[in-house]
N, C-alpha and C. Protein backbone atom coordinates (compact mmCIF):
# COMPACT_ATOMS: atom_id res chain seq x y z
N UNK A 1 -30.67 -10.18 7.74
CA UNK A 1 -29.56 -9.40 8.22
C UNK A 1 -28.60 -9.14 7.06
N UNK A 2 -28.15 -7.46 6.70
CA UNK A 2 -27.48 -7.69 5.79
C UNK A 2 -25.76 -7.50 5.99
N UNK A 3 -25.20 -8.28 4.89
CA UNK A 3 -23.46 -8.42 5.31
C UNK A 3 -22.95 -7.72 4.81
N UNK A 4 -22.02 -7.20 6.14
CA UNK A 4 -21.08 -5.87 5.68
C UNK A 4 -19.77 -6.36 4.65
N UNK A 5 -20.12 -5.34 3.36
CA UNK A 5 -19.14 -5.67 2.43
C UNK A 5 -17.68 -5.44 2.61
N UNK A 6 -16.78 -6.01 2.56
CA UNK A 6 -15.19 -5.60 2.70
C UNK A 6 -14.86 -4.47 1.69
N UNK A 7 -13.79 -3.50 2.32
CA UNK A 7 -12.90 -2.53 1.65
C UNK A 7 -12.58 -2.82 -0.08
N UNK A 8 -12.98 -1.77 -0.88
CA UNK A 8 -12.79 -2.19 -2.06
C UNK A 8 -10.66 -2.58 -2.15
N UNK A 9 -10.74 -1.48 -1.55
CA UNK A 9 -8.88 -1.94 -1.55
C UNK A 9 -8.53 -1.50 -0.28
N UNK A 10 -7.31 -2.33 0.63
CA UNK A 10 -7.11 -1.41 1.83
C UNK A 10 -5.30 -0.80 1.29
N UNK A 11 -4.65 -0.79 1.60
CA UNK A 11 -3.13 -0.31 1.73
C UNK A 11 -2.75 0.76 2.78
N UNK A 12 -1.40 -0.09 3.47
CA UNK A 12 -0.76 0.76 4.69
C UNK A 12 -0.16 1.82 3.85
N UNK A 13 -0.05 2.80 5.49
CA UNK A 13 0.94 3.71 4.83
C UNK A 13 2.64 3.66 4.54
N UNK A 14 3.03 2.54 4.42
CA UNK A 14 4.31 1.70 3.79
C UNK A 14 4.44 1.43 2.22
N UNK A 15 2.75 0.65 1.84
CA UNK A 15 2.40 0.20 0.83
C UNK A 15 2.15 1.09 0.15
N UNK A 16 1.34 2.36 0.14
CA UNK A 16 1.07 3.47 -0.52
C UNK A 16 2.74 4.19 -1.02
N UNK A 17 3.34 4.44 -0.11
CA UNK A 17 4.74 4.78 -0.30
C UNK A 17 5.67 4.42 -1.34
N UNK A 18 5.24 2.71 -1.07
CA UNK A 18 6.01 1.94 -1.97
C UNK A 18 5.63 1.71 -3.54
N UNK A 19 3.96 2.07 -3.30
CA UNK A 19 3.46 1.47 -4.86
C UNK A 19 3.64 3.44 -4.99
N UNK A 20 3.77 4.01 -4.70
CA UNK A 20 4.05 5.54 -5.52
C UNK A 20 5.40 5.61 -5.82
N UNK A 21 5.85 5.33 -5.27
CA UNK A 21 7.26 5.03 -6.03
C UNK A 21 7.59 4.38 -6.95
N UNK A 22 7.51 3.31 -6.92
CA UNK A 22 6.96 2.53 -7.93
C UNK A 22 6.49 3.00 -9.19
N UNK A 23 5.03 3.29 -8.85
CA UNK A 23 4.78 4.30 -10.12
C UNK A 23 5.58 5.54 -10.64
N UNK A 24 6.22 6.63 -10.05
CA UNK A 24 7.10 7.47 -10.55
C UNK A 24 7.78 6.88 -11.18
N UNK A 25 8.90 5.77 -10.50
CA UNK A 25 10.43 5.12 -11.02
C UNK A 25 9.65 4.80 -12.82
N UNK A 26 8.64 4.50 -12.84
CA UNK A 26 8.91 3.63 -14.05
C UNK A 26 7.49 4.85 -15.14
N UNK A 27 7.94 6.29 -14.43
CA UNK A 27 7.33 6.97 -15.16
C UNK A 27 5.86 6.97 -15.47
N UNK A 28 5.02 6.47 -14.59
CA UNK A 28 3.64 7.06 -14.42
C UNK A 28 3.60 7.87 -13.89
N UNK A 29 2.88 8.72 -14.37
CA UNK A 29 2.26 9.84 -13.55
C UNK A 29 1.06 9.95 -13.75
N UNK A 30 -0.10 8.99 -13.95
CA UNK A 30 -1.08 9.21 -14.01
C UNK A 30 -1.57 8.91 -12.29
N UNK A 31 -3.00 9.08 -11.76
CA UNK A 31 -3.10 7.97 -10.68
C UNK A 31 -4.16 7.80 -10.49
N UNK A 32 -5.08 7.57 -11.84
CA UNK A 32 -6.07 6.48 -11.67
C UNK A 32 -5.67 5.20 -12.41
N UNK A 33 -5.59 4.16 -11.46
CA UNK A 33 -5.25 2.81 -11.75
C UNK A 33 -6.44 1.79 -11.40
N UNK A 34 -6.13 1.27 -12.29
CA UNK A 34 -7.76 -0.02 -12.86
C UNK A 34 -7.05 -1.34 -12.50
N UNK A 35 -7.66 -2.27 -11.33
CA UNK A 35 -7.54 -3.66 -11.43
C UNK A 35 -8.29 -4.48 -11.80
N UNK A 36 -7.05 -5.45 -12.58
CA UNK A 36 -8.02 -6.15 -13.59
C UNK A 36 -7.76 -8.11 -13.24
N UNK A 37 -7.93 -8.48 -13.66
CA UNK A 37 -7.75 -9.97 -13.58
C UNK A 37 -6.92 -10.37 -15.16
N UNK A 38 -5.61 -10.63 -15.12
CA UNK A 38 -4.54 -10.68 -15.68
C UNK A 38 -4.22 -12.23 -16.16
N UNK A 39 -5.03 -13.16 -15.56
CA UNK A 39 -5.39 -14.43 -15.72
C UNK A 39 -4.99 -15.42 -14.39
N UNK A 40 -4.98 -16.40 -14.77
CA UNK A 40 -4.92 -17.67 -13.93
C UNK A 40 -3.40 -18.72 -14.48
N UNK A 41 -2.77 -18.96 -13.07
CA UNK A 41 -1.47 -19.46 -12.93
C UNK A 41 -1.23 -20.64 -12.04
N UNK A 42 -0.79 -21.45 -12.07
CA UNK A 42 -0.67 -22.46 -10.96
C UNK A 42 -1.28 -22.25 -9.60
N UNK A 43 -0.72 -21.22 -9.16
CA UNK A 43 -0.63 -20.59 -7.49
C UNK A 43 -2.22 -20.00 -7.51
N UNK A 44 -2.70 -19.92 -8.22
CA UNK A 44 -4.45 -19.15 -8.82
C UNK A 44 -4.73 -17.96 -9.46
N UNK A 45 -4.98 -16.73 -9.37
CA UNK A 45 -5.65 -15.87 -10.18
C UNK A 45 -4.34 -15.06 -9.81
N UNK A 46 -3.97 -14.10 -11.16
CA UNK A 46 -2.95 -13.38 -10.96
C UNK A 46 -3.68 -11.46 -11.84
N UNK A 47 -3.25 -10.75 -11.11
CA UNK A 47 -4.02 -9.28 -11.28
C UNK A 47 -3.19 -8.32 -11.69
N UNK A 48 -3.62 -7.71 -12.61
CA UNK A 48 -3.04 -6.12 -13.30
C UNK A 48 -3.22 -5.28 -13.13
N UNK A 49 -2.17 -4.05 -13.11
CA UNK A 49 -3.08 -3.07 -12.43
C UNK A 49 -2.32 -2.09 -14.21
N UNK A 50 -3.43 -1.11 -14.84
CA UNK A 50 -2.98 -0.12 -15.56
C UNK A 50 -3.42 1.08 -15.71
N UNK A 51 -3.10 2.14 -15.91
CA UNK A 51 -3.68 3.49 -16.01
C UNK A 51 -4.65 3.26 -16.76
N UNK A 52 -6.23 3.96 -16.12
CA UNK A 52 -7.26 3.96 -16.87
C UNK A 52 -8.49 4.67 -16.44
N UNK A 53 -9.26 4.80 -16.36
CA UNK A 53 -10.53 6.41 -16.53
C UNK A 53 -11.69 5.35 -16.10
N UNK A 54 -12.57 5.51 -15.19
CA UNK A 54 -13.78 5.07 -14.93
C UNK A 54 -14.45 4.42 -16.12
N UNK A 55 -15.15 3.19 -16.18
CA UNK A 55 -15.90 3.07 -17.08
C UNK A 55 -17.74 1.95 -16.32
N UNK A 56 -18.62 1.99 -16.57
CA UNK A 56 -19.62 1.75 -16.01
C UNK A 56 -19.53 0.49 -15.76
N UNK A 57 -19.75 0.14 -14.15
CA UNK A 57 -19.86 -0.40 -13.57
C UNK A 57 -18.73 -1.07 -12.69
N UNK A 58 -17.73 0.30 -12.53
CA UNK A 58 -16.93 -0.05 -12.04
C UNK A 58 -16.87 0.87 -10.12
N UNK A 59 -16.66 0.18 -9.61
CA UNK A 59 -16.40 0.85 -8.59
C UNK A 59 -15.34 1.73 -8.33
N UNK A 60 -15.17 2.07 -7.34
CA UNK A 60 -14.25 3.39 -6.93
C UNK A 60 -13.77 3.55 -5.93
N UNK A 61 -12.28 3.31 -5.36
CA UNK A 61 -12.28 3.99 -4.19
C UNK A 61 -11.00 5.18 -4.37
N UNK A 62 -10.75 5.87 -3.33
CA UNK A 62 -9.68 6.48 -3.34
C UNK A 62 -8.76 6.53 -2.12
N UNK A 63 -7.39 6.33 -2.52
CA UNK A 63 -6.51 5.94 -1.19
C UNK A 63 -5.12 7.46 -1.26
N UNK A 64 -5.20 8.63 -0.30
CA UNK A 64 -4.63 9.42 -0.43
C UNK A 64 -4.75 9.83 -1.81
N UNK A 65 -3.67 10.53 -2.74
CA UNK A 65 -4.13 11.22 -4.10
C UNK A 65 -4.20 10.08 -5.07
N UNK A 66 -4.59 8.48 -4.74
CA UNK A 66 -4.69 7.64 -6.27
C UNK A 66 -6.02 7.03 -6.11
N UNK A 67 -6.76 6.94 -7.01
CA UNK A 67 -7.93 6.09 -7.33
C UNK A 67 -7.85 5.36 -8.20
N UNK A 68 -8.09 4.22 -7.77
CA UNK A 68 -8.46 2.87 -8.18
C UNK A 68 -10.01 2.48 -8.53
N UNK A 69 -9.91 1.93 -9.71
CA UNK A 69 -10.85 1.25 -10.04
C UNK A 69 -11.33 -0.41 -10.25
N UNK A 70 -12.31 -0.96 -10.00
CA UNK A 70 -12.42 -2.49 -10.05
C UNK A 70 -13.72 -2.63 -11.15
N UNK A 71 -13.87 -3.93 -11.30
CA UNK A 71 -15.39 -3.88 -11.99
C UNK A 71 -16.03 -4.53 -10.65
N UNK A 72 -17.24 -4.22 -10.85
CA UNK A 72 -18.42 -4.91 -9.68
C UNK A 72 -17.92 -6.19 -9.82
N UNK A 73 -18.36 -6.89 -10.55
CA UNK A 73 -18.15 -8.69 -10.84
C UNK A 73 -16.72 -8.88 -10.33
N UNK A 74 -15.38 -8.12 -10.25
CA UNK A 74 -14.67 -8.78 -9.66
C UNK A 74 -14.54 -8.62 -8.31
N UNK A 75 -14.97 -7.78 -8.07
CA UNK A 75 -14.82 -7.09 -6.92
C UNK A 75 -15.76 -8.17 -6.05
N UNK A 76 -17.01 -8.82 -6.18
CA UNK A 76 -17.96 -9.76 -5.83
C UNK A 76 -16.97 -10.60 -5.68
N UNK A 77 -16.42 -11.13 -6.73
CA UNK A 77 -16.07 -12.43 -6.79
C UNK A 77 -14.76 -12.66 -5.44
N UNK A 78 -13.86 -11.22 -5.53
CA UNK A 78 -13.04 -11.74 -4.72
C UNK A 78 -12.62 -10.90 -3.61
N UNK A 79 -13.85 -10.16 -3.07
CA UNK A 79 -14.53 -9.35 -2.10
C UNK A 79 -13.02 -8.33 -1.57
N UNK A 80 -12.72 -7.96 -2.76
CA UNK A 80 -11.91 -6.79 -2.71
C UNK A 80 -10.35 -7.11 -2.64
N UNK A 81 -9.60 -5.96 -2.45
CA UNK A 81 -8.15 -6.51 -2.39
C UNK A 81 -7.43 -5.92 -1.91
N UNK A 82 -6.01 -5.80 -1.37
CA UNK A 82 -5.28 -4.98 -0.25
C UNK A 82 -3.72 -5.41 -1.15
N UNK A 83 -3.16 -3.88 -0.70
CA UNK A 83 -1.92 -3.69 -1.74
C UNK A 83 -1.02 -3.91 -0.35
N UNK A 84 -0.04 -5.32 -0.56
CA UNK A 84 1.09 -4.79 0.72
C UNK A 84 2.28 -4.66 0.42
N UNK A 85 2.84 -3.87 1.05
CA UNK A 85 4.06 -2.68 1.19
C UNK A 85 5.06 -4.29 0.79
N UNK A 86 6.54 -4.37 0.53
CA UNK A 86 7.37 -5.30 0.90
C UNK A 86 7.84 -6.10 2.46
N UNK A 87 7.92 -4.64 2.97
CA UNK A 87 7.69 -5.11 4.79
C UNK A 87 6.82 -6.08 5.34
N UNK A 88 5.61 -6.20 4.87
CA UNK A 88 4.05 -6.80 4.97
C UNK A 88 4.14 -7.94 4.54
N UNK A 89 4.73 -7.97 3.45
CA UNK A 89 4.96 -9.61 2.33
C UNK A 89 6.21 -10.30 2.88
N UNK A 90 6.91 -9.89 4.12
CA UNK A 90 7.78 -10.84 4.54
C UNK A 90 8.86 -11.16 3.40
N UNK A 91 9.55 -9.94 3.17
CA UNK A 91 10.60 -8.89 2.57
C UNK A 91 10.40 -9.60 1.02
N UNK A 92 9.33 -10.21 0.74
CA UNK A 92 9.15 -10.84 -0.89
C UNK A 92 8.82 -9.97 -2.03
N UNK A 93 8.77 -8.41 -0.88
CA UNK A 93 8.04 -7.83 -2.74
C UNK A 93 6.96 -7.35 -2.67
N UNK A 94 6.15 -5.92 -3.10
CA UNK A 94 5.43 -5.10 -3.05
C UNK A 94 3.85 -6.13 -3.76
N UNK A 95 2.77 -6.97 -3.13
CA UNK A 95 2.27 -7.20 -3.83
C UNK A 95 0.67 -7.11 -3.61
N UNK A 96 -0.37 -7.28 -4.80
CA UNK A 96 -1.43 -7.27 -4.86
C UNK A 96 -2.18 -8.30 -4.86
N UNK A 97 -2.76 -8.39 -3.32
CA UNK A 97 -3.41 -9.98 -3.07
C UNK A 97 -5.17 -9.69 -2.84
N UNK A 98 -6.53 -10.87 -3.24
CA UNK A 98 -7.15 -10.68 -3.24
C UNK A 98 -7.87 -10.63 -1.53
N UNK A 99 -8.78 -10.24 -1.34
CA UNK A 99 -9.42 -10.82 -0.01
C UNK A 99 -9.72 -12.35 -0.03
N UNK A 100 -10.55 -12.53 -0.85
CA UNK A 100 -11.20 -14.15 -0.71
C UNK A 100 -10.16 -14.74 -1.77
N UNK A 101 -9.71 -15.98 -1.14
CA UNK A 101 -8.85 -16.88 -1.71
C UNK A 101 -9.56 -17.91 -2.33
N UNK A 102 -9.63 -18.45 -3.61
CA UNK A 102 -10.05 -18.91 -4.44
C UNK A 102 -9.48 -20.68 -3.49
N UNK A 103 -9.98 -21.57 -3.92
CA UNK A 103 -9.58 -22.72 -3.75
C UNK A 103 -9.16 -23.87 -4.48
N UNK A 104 -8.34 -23.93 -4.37
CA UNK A 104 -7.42 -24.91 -5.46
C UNK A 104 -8.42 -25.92 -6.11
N UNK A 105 -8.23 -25.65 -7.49
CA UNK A 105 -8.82 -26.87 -7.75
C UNK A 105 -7.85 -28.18 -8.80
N UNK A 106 -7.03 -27.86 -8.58
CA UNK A 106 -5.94 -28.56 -9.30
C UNK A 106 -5.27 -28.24 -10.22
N UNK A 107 -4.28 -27.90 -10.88
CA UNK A 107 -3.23 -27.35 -11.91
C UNK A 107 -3.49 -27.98 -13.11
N UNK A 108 -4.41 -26.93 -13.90
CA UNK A 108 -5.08 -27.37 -15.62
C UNK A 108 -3.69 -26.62 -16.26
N UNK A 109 -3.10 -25.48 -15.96
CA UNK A 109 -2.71 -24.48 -16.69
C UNK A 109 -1.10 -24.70 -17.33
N UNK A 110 -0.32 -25.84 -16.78
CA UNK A 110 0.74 -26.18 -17.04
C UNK A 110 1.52 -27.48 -16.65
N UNK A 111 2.26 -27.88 -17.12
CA UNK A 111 2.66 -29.35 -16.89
C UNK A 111 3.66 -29.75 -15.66
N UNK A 112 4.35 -28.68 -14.74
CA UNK A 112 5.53 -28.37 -14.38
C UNK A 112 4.49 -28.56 -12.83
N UNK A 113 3.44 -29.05 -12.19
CA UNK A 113 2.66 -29.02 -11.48
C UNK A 113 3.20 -30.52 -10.56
């Protein structure tokens, strides 16, 4: 039996609103944006997003006029990701969380743990 893969990215129509704004205010105007894996932090994996052009083996989706790109391998690893609006994040802030949550494996990355 085969398993249905999750949404490469989902985002409400709050979140879309908010991350286009976003992008204008601080002068993008491009809107293909590439997520990347930005490294690893106490709390676990932390993600980037920057203007950037398809490159092989990356997936694709498109959400109203912006496309996003992932690589396969991350996209596996953390079976996609969903952009939420500030409303969504429980008024904390426009942010980019993975689907599958990694599991703690204890704080290597700093002493303040």
């Amino acid at each position: 039996m085969e398993t249905m893969k999750k949404e490469l990215l989902t985002m409400s129509s709050p979140a879309y609103a908010e991350f286009l704004h976003f992008l204008r205010s601080n002068n993008v105007t491009e809107n293909n944006i590439r997520i990347k894996l930005a490294g690893y932090a106490c709390s676990g994996p932390r993600f980037g997003l920057t203007v950037d052009t398809k490159k092989d083996g990356d997936l694709e989706t498109t959400i109203q006029d912006l496309t996003f790109y992932v690589e396969e391998e991350l996209y596996n690893e953390f079976e996609g990701f969903q952009i939420l609006a500030t409303e969504e994040n429980l008024g904390q802030g426009m942010v980019l969380r993975p689907n599958k949550v990694q599991e703690s494996t204890g704080c290597t990355t700093c002493e303040g743990c």
